[in-house]
C-alpha atoms as a PDB file:
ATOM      1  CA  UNK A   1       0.000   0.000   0.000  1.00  0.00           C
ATOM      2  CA  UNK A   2       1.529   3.532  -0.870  1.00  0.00           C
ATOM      3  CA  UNK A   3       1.482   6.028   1.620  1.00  0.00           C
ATOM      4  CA  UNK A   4       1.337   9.969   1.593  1.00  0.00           C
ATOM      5  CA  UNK A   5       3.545  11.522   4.161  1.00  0.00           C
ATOM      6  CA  UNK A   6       2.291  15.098   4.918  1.00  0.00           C
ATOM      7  CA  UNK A   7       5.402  16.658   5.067  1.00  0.00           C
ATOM      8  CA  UNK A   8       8.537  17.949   3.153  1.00  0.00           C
ATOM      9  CA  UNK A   9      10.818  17.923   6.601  1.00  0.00           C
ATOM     10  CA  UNK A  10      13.217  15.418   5.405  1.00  0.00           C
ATOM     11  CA  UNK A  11      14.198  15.046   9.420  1.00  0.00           C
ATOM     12  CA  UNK A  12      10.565  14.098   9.905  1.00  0.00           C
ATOM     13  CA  UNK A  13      10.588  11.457   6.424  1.00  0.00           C
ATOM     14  CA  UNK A  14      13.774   9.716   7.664  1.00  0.00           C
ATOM     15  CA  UNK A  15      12.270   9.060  11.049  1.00  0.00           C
ATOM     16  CA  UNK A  16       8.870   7.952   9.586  1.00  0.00           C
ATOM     17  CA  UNK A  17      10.488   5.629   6.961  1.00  0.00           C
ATOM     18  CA  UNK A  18      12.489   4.189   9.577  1.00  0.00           C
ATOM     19  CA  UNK A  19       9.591   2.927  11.900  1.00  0.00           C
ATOM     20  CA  UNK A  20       6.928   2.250   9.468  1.00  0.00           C
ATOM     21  CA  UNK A  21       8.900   1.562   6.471  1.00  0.00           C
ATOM     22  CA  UNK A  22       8.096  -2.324   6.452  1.00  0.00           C
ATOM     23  CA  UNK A  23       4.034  -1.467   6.566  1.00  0.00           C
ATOM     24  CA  UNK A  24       3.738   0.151   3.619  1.00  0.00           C
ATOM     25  CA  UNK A  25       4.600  -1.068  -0.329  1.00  0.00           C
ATOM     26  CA  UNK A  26       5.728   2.899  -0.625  1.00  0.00           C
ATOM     27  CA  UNK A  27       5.836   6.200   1.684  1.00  0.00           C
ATOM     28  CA  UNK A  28       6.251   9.066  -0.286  1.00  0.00           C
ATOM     29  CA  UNK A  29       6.646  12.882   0.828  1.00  0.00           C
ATOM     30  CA  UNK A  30       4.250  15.679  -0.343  1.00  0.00           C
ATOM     31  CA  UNK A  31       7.552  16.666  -2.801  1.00  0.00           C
ATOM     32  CA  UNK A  32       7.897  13.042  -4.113  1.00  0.00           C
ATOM     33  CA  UNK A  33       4.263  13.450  -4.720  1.00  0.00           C
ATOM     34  CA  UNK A  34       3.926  15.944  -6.756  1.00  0.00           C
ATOM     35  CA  UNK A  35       1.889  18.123  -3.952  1.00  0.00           C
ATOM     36  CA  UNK A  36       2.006  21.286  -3.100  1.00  0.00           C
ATOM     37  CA  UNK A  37      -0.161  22.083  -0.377  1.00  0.00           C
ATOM     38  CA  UNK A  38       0.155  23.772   2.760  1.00  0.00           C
ATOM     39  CA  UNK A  39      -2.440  23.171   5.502  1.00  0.00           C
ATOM     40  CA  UNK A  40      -3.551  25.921   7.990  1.00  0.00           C
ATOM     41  CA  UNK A  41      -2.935  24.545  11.463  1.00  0.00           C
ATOM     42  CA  UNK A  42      -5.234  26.354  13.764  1.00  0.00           C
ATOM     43  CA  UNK A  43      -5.768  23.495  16.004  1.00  0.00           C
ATOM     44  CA  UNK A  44      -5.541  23.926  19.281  1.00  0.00           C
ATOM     45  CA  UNK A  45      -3.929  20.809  19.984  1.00  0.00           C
ATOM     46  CA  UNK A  46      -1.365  18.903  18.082  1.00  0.00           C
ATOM     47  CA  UNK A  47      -3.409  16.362  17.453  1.00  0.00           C
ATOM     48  CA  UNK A  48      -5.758  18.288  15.739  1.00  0.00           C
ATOM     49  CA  UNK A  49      -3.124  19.784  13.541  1.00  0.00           C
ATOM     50  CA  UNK A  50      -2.281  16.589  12.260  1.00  0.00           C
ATOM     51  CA  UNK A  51      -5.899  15.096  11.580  1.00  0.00           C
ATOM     52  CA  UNK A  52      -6.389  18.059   9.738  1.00  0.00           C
ATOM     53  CA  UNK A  53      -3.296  17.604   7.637  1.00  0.00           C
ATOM     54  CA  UNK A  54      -3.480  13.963   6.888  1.00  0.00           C
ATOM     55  CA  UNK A  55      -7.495  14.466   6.348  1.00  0.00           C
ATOM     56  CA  UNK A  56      -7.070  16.735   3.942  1.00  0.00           C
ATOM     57  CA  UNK A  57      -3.953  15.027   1.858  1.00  0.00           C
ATOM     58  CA  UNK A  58      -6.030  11.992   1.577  1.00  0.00           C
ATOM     59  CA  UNK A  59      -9.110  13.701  -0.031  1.00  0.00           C
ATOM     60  CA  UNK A  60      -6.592  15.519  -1.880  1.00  0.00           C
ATOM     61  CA  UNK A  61      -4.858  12.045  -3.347  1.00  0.00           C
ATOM     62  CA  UNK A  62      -7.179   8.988  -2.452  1.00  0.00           C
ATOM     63  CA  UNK A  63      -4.729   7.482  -0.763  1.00  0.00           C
ATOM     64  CA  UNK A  64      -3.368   6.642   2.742  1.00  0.00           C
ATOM     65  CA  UNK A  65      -1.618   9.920   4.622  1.00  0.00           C
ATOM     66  CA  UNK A  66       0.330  10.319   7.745  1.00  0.00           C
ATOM     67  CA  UNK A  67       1.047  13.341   9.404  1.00  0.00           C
ATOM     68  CA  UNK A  68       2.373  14.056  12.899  1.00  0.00           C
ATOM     69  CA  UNK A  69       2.295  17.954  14.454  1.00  0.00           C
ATOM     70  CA  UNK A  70       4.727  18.599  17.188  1.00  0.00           C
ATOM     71  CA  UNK A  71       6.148  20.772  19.057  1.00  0.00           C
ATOM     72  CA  UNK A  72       8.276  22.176  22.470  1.00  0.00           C
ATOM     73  CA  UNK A  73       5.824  22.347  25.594  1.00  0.00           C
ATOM     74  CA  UNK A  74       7.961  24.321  28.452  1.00  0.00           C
ATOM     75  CA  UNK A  75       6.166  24.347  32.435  1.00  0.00           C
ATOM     76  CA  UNK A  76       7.168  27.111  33.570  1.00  0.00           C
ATOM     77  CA  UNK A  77       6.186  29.293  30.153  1.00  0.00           C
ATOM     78  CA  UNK A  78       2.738  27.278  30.516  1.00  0.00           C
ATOM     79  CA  UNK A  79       3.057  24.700  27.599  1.00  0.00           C
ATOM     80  CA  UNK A  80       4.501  27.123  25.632  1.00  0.00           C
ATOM     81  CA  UNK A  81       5.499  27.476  22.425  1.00  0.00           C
ATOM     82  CA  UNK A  82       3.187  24.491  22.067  1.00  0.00           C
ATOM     83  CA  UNK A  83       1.535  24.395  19.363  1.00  0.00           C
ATOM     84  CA  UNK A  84       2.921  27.645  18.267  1.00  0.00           C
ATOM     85  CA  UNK A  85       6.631  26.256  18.295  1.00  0.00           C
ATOM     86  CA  UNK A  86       7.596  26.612  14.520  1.00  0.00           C
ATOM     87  CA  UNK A  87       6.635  30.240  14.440  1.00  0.00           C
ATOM     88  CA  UNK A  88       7.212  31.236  18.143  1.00  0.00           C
ATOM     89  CA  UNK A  89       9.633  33.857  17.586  1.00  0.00           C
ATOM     90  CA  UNK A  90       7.519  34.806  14.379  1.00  0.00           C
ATOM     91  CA  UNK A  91       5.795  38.250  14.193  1.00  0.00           C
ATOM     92  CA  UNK A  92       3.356  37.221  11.564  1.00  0.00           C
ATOM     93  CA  UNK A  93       1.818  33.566  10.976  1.00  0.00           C
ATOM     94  CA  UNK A  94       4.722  32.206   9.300  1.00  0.00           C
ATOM     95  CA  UNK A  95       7.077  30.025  10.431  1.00  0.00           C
ATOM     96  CA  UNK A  96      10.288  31.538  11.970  1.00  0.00           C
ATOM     97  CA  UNK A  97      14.237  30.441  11.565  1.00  0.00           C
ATOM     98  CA  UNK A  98      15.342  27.720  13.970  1.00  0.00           C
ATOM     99  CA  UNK A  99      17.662  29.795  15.946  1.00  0.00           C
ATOM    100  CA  UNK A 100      15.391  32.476  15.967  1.00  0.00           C
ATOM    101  CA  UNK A 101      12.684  30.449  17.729  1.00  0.00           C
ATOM    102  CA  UNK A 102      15.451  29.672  20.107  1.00  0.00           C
ATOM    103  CA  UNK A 103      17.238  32.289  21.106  1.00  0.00           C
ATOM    104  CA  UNK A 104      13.638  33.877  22.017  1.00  0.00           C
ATOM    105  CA  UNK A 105      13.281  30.924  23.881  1.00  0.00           C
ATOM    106  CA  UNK A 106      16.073  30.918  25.935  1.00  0.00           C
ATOM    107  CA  UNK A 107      15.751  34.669  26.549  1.00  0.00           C
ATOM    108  CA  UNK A 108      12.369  33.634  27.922  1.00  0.00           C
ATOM    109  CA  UNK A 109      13.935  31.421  30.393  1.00  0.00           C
ATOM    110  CA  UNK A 110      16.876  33.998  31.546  1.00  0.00           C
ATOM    111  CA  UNK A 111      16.162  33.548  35.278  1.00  0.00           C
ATOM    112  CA  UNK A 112      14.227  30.747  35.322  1.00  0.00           C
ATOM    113  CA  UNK A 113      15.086  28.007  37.370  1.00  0.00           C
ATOM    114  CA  UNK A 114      12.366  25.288  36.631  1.00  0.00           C
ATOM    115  CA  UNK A 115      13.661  23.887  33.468  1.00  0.00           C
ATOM    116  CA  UNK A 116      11.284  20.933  33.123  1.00  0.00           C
ATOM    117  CA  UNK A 117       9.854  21.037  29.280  1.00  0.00           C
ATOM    118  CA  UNK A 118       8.695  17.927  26.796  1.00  0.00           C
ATOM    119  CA  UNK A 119       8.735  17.940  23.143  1.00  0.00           C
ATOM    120  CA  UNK A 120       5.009  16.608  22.247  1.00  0.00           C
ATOM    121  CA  UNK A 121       4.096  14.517  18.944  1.00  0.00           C
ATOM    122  CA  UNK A 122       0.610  13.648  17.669  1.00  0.00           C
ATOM    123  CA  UNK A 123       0.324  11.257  14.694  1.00  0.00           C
ATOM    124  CA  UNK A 124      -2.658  10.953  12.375  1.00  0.00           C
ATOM    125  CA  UNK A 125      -2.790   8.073   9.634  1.00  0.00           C
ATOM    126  CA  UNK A 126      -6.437   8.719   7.380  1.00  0.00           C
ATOM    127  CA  UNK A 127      -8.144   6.208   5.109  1.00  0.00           C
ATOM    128  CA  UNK A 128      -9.845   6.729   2.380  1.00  0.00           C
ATOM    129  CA  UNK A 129     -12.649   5.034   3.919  1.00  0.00           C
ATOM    130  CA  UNK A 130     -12.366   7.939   6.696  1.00  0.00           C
ATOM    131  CA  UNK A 131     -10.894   5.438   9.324  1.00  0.00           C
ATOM    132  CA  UNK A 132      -8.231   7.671  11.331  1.00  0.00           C
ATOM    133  CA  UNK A 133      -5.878   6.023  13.448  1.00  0.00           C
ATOM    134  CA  UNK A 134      -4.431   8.690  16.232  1.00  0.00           C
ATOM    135  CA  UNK A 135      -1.455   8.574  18.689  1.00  0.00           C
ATOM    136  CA  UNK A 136       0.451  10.586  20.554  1.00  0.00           C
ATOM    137  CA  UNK A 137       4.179  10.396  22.343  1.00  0.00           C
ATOM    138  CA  UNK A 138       6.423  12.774  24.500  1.00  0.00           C
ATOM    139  CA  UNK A 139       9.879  13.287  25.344  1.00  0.00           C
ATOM    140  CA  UNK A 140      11.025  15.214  28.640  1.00  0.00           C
ATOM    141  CA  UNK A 141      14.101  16.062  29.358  1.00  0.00           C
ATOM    142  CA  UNK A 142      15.282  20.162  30.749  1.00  0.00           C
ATOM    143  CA  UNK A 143      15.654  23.537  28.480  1.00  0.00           C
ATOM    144  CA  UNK A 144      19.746  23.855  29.028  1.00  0.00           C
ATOM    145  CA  UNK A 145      21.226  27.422  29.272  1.00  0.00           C
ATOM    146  CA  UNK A 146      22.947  27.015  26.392  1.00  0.00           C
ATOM    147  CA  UNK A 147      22.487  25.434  22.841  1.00  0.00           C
ATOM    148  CA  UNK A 148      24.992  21.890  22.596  1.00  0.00           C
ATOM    149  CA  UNK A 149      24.986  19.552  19.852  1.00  0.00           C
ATOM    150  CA  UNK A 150      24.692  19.370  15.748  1.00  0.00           C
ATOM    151  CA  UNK A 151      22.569  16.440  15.230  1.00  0.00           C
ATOM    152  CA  UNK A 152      18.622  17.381  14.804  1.00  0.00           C
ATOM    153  CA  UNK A 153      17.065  20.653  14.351  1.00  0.00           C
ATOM    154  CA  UNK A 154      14.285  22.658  15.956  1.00  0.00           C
ATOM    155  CA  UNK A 155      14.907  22.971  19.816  1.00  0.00           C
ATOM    156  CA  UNK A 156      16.896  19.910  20.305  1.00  0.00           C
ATOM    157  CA  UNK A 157      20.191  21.660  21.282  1.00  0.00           C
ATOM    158  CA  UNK A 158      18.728  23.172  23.838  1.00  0.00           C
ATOM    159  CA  UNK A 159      16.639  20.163  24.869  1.00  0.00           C
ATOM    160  CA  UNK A 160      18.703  18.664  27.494  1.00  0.00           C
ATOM    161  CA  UNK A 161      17.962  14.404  28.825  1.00  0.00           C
ATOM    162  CA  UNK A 162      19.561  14.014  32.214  1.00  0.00           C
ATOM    163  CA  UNK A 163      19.486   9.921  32.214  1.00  0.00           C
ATOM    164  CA  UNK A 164      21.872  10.585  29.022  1.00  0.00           C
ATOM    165  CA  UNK A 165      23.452  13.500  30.167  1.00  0.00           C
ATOM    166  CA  UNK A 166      23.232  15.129  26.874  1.00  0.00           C
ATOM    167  CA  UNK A 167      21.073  17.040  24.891  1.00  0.00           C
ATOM    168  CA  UNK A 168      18.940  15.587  21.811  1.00  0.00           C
ATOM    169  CA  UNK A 169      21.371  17.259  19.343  1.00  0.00           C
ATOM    170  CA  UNK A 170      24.055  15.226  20.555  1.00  0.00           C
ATOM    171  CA  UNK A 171      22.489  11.832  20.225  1.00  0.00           C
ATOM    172  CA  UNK A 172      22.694   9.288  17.374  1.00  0.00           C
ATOM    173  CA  UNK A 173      19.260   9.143  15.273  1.00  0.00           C
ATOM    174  CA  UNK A 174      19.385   5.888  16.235  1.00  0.00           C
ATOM    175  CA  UNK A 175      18.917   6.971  20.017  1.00  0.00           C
ATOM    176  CA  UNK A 176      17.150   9.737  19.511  1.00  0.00           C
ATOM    177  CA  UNK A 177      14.603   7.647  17.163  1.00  0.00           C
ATOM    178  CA  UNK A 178      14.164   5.084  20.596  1.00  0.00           C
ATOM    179  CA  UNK A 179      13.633   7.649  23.058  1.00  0.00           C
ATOM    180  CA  UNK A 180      11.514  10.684  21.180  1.00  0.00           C
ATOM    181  CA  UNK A 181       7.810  11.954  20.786  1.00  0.00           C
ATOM    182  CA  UNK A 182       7.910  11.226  17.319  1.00  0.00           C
ATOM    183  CA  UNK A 183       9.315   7.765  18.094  1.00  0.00           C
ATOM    184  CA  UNK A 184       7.153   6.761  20.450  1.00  0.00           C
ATOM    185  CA  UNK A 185       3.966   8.244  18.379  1.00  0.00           C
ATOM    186  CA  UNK A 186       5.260   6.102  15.607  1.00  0.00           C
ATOM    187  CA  UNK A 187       5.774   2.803  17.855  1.00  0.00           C
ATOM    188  CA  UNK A 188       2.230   2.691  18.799  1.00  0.00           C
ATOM    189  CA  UNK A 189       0.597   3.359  15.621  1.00  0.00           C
ATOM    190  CA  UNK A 190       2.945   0.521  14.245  1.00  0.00           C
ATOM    191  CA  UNK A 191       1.306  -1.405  17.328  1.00  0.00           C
ATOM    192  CA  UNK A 192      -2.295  -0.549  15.660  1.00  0.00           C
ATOM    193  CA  UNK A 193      -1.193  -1.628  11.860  1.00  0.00           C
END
């Protein structure tokens, strides 16, 4: 069966391909596709983000679509960025640069001393019968004070696991994969095919 993955991240493809890869006959991106489509997220929840996306990519192709919304969920800054973390540092709707997102974040938490945060990731896989399957996974781990680490992208250098003593950036995928939101999302809807 060929599957429609709702997304052009290609940190997002690897880590889908990896976990689900022996499911399906074919998982394409929105790129490999042929697709261009942007859906508004104005959930207010990840996991209604990526119902929405994966809804609307399957009436869109007829076919099978997975897509996950995620994002950086901080205690003391109450959840937030949340849902917002792609454009948090954004002054319009539109996504802002990595390091924009955060540096505002860690000038957010100058002072702070509760560090506690989790990176949140809701998966959606739609039919075209209009079966959805829905999970959901999260990471904790501490926001550090300062960014360490190359691997990854988003807020992982400054998300920091203390039973690893290191920060996301500096694990292997292969680690990272076992441990994170999207990881575990992707486990249990493996569980479910």
């Amino acid at each position: 069966m060929k599957l429609i993955l709702a997304t052009n991240n290609e940190h997002k493809i690897r880590e889908m391909r990896e976990i689900l890869g022996d499911h399906f006959s074919e998982m394409v991106s929105l790129k490999e596709a042929g697709i261009n489509h942007e859906t508004i997220e104005d959930g207010k929840t990840f996991a209604d983000n990526a119902l929405k996306k994966a809804r609307e990519i399957t009436e869109i192709t007829g076919l099978p679509a997975l897509a996950d919304d995620s994002g950086l969920c901080v205690l003391a800054l109450d959840g937030m960025p949340g849902v917002f973390s792609a454009r948090y540092a954004s002054v319009t709707d539109e996504n802002a640069t990595d390091q924009a997102n955060r540096d505002l974040l860690l000038k957010n938490m100058e002072g702070v001393t509760d560090r506690r945060a989790y990176f949140a990731c809701a998966i959606a896989l739609t039919m075209p019968d209009g079966k959805a399957y829905q999970t959901e996974g999260k990471f904790w781990g501490e926001i550090t004070h300062e960014e360490k680490g190359e691997n990854g992208f988003g807020y992982d250098s400054l998300f920091f696991v203390p039973e690893f003593n290191m920060t996301s950036a500096e694990m292997s995928p292969e680690l990272k994969n076992s441990l994170s939101h999207r990881g575990e999302a992707l486990r249990e809807l493996e569980k479910m095919l």
